[in-house]
Protein backbone atom coordinates (compact mmCIF):
# COMPACT_ATOMS: atom_id res chain seq x y z
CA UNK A 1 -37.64 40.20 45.54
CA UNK A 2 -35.98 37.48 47.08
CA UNK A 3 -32.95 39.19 48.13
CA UNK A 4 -35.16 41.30 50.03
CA UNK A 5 -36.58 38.60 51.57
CA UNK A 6 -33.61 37.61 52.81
CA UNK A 7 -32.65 40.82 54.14
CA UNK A 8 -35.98 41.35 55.83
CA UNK A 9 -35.41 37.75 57.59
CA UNK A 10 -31.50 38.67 58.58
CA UNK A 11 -33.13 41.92 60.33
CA UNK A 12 -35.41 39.89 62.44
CA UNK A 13 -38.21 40.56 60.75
CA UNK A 14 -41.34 38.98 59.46
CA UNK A 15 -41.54 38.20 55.36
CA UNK A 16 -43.34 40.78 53.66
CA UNK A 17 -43.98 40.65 49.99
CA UNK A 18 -46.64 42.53 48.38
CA UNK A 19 -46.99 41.68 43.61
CA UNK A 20 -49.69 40.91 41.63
CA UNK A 21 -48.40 41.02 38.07
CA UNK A 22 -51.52 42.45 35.75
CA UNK A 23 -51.02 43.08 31.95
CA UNK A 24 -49.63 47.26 30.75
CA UNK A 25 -53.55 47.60 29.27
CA UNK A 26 -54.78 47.37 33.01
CA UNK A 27 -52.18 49.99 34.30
CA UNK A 28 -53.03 53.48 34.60
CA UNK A 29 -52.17 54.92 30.87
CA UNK A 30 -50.40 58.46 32.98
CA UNK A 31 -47.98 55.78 35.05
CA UNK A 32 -45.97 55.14 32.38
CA UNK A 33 -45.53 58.33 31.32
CA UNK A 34 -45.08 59.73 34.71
CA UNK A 35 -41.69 56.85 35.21
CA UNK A 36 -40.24 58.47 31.59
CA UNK A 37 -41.02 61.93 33.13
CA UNK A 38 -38.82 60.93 36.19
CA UNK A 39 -36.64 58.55 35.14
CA UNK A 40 -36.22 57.96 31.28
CA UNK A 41 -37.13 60.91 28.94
CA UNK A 42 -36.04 59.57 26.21
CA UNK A 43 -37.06 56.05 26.82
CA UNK A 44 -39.16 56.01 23.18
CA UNK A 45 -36.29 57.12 21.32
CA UNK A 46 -33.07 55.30 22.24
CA UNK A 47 -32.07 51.82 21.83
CA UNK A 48 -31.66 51.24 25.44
CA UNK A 49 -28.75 53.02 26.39
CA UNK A 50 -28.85 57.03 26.33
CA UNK A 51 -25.52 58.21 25.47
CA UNK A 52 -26.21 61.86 26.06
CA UNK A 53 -27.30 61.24 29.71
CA UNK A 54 -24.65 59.02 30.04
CA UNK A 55 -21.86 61.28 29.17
CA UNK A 56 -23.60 64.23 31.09
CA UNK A 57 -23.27 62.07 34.28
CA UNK A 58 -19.53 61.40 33.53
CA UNK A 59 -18.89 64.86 33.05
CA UNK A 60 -20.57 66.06 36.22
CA UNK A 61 -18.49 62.97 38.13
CA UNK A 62 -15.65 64.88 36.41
CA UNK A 63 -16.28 68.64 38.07
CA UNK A 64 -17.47 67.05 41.56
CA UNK A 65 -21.01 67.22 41.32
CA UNK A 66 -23.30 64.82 43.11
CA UNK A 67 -23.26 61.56 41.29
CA UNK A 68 -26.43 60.70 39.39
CA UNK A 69 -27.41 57.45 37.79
CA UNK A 70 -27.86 57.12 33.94
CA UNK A 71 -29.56 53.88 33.73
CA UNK A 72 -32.24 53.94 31.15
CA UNK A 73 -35.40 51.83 31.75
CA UNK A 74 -34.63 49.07 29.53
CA UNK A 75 -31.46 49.07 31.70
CA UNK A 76 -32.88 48.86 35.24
CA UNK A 77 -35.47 46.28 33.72
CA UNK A 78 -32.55 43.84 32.61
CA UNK A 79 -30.87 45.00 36.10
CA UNK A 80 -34.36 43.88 38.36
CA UNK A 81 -35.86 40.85 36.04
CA UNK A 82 -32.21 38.83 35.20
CA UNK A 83 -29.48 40.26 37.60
CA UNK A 84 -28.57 41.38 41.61
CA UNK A 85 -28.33 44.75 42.56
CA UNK A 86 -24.90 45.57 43.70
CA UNK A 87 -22.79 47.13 41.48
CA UNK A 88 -19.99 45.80 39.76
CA UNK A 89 -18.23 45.68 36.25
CA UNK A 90 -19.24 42.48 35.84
CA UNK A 91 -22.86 43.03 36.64
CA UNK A 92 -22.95 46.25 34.63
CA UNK A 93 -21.37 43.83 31.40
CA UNK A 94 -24.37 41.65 32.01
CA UNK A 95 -26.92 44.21 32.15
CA UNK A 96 -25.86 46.07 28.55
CA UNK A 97 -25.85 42.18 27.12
CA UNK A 98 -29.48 41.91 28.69
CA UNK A 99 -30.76 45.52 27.98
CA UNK A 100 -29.86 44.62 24.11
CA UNK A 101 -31.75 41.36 23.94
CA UNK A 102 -34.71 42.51 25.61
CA UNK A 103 -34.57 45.66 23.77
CA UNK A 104 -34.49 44.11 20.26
CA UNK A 105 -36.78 40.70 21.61
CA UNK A 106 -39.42 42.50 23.60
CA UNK A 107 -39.63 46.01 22.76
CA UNK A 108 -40.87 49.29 24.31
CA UNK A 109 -43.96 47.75 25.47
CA UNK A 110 -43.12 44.70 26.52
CA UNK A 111 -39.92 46.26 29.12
CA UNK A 112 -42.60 48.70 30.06
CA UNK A 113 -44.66 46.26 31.32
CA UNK A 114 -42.53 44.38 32.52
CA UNK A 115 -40.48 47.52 34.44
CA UNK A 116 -43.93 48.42 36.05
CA UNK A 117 -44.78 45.02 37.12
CA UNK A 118 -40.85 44.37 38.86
CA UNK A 119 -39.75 47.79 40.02
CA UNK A 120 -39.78 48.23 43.78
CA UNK A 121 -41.78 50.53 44.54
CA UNK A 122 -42.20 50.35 48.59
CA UNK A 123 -41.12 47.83 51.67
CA UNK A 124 -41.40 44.57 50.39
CA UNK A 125 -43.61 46.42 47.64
CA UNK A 126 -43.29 45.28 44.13
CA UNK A 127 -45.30 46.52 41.20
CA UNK A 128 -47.77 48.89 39.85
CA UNK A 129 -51.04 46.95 41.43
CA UNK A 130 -49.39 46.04 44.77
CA UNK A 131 -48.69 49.97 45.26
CA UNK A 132 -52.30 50.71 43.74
CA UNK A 133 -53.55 48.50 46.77
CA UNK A 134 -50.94 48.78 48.96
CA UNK A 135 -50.61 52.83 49.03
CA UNK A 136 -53.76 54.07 47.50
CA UNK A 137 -56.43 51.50 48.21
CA UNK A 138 -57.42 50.83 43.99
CA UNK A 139 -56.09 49.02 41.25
CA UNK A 140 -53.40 49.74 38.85
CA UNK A 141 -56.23 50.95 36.57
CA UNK A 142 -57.43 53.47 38.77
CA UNK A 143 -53.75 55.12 39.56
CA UNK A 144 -54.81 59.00 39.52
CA UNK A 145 -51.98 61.64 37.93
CA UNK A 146 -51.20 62.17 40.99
CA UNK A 147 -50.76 59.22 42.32
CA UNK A 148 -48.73 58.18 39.42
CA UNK A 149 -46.52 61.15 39.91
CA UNK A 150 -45.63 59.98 43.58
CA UNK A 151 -44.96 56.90 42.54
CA UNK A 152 -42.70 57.73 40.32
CA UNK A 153 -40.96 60.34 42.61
CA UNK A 154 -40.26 57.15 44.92
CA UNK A 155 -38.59 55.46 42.57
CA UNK A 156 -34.96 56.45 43.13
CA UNK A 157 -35.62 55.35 46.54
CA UNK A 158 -38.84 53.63 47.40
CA UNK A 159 -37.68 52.36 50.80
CA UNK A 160 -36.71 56.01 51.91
CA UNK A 161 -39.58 57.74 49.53
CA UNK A 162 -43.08 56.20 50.94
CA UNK A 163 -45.84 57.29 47.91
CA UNK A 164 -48.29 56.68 50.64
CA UNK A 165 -46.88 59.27 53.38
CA UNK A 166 -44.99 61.74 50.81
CA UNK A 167 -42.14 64.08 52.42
CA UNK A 168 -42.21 67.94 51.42
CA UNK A 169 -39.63 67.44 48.80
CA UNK A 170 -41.76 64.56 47.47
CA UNK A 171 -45.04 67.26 47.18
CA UNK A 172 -43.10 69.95 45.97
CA UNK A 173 -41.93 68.12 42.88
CA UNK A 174 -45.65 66.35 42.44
CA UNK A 175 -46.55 69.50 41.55
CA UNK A 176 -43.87 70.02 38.97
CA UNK A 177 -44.28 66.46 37.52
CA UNK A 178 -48.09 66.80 37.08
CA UNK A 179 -47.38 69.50 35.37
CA UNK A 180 -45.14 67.21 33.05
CA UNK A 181 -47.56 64.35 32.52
CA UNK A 182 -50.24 66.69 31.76
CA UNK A 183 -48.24 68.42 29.05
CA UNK A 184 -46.68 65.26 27.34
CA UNK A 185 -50.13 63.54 27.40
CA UNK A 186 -51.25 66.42 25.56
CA UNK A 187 -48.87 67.15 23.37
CA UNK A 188 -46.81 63.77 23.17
CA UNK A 189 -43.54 65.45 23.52
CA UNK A 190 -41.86 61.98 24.63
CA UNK A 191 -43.36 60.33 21.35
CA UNK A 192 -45.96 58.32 20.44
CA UNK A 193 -47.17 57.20 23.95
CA UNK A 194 -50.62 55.57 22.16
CA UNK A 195 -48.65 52.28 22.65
CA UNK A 196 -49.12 52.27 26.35
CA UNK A 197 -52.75 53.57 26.21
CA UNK A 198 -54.26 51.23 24.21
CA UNK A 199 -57.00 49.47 26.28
């Protein structure tokens, strides 16, 4: 956040920070399930790292293909609460020593709440009730499937991927990741998700 800060001030332009941190229980129960459909499907099950994605985006940097990222989201949790964002060795050595700790010290609910409360998730955006408000005039609480699934479609790239003012490409895979959050929620395919819902 205040990196971004900075860069909005070295661009000439005026400070604009949007976070309200409010506890997982007053989140929308489908947002964190939509950020593990988009970003982490295995979240409930690994101890912070996934090796298999992890080697499958090696081998695809092997035969050319577009380079992905791997990061779980215990990963881009130690990455946004404890480090900076360029990447380096020596950052990336900090981040598995921080993605450990947090993962044996907080545990999955904790770094979820935590990863909804940091993440950027829009232009000078930061959280799940700042988008809520920001993008979707409601609280965290309210955050539709829908909604959720645009959010979490922005995440890659929320400064290029506006939730608020979605792109085709953005709607087209809504559709697809609705679809996803409907079926997990129903049959809990990603695990026990009850520890997220729990009011």
């Amino acid at each position: 956040m205040i990196i971004r800060c900075f860069q909005q001030v070295s661009q000439g332009r005026q400070i604009h920070l949007s976070h309200h941190w409010v506890p997982l229980a007053e989140i929308s129960p489908h947002l964190p399930v939509a950020v593990m459909c988009t970003e982490d499907a295995n979240f409930l099950q690994h101890s912070g790292f996934d090796l298999k994605e992890i080697s499958r985006a090696v081998t695809e940097k092997k035969q050319g293909k577009r380079q992905r990222g791997a990061s779980t989201i215990s990963q881009q949790t130690a990455k946004n609460v404890f480090l900076w964002p360029s990447a380096s060795w020596v950052r990336k050595g900090f981040e598995a020593y921080f993605t450990v700790l947090i993962e044996l010290i907080w545990g999955k609910a904790r770094i979820m709440e935590v990863y909804l409360n940091s993440i950027e998730m829009g232009d000078g955006i930061y959280g799940a009730e700042a988008v809520a408000g920001q993008h979707f005039g409601c609280q965290a609480t309210d955050l539709s499937i829908p909604h959720c699934a645009l959010i979490a479609i922005s995440l890659p790239n929320p400064l290029r991927r506006d939730s608020s003012h979605p792109s085709s490409y953005m709607l087209r895979r809504q559709t697809k990741v609705i679809k996803e959050i409907r079926w997990v929620e129903q049959s809990q395919a990603l695990g026990d998700t009850s520890i997220f819902t729990s009011k």
